[in-house]
Protein backbone atom coordinates (compact mmCIF):
# COMPACT_ATOMS: atom_id res chain seq x y z
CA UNK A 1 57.92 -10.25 9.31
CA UNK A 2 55.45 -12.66 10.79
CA UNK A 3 53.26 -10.04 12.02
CA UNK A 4 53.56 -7.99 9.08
CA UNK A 5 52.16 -11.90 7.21
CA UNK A 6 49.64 -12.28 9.65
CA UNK A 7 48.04 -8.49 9.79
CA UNK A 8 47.77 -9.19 5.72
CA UNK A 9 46.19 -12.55 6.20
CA UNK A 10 43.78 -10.58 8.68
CA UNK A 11 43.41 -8.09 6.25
CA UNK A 12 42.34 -10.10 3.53
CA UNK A 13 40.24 -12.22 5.43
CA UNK A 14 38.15 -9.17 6.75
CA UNK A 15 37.77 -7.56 3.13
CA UNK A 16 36.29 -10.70 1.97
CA UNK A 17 34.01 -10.91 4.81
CA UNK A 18 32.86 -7.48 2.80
CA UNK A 19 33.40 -7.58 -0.36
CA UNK A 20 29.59 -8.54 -1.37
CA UNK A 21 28.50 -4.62 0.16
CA UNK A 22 25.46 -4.04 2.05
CA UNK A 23 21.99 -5.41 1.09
CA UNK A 24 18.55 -3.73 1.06
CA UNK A 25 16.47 -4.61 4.10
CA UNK A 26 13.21 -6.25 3.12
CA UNK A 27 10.15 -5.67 4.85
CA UNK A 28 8.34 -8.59 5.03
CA UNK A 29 4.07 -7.64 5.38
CA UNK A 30 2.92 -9.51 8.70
CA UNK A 31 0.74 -13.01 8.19
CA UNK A 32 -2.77 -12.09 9.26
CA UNK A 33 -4.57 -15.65 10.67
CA UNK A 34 -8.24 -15.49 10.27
CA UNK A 35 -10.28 -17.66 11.55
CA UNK A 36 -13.17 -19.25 9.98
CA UNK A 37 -16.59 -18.48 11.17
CA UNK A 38 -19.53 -21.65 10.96
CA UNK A 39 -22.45 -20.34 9.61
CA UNK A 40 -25.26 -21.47 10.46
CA UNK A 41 -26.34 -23.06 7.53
CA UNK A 42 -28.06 -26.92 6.63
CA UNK A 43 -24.90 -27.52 3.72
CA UNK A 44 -22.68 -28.96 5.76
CA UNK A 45 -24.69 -30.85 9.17
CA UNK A 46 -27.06 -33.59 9.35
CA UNK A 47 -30.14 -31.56 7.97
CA UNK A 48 -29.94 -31.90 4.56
CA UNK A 49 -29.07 -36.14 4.08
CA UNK A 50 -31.86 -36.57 6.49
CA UNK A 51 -34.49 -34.16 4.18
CA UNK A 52 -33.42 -36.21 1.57
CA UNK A 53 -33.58 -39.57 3.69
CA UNK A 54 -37.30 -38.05 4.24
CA UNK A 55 -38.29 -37.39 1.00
CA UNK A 56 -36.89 -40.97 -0.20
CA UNK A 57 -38.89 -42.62 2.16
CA UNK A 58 -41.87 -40.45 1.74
CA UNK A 59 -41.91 -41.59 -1.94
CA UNK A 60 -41.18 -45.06 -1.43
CA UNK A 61 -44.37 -45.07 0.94
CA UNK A 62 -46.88 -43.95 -1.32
C-alpha cells in the first residue's frame, strides 16, 4: 500500500512537472556592436570656439 501511495504521489508530481506542454523555441537575432568612427571634422574639437574666439577678437580690435 505505501508503495502503491508513493508511485501515485510520483506520478502526480511528474505530470505536473508537464502539464504546461512544450513551448516554441525563440530565436533571438544576434546584437551587432558597432563602433563609432571620429570623423574628422571641426564640430566637435577645439577648431571651431577658437575661429570664433578669432573672429571676436578680430572685431573687438578694429
Amino acid at each position: 500500500m505505501k508503495k502503491l501511495a508513493l508511485a501515485a504521489v510520483l506520478a502526480g508530481a511528474a505530470s505536473t512537472a508537464f502539464a504546461g506542454g512544450k513551448d516554441e523555441v525563440i530565436i533571438e537575432a544576434p546584437v551587432i556592436v558597432e563602433e563609432a568612427v571620429e570623423q574628422a571634422s571641426s564640430s566637435g574639437g577645439i577648431i571651431v570656439p577658437l575661429v570664433l574666439f578669432l573672429l571676436v577678437a578680430a572685431a573687438v580690435a578694429n
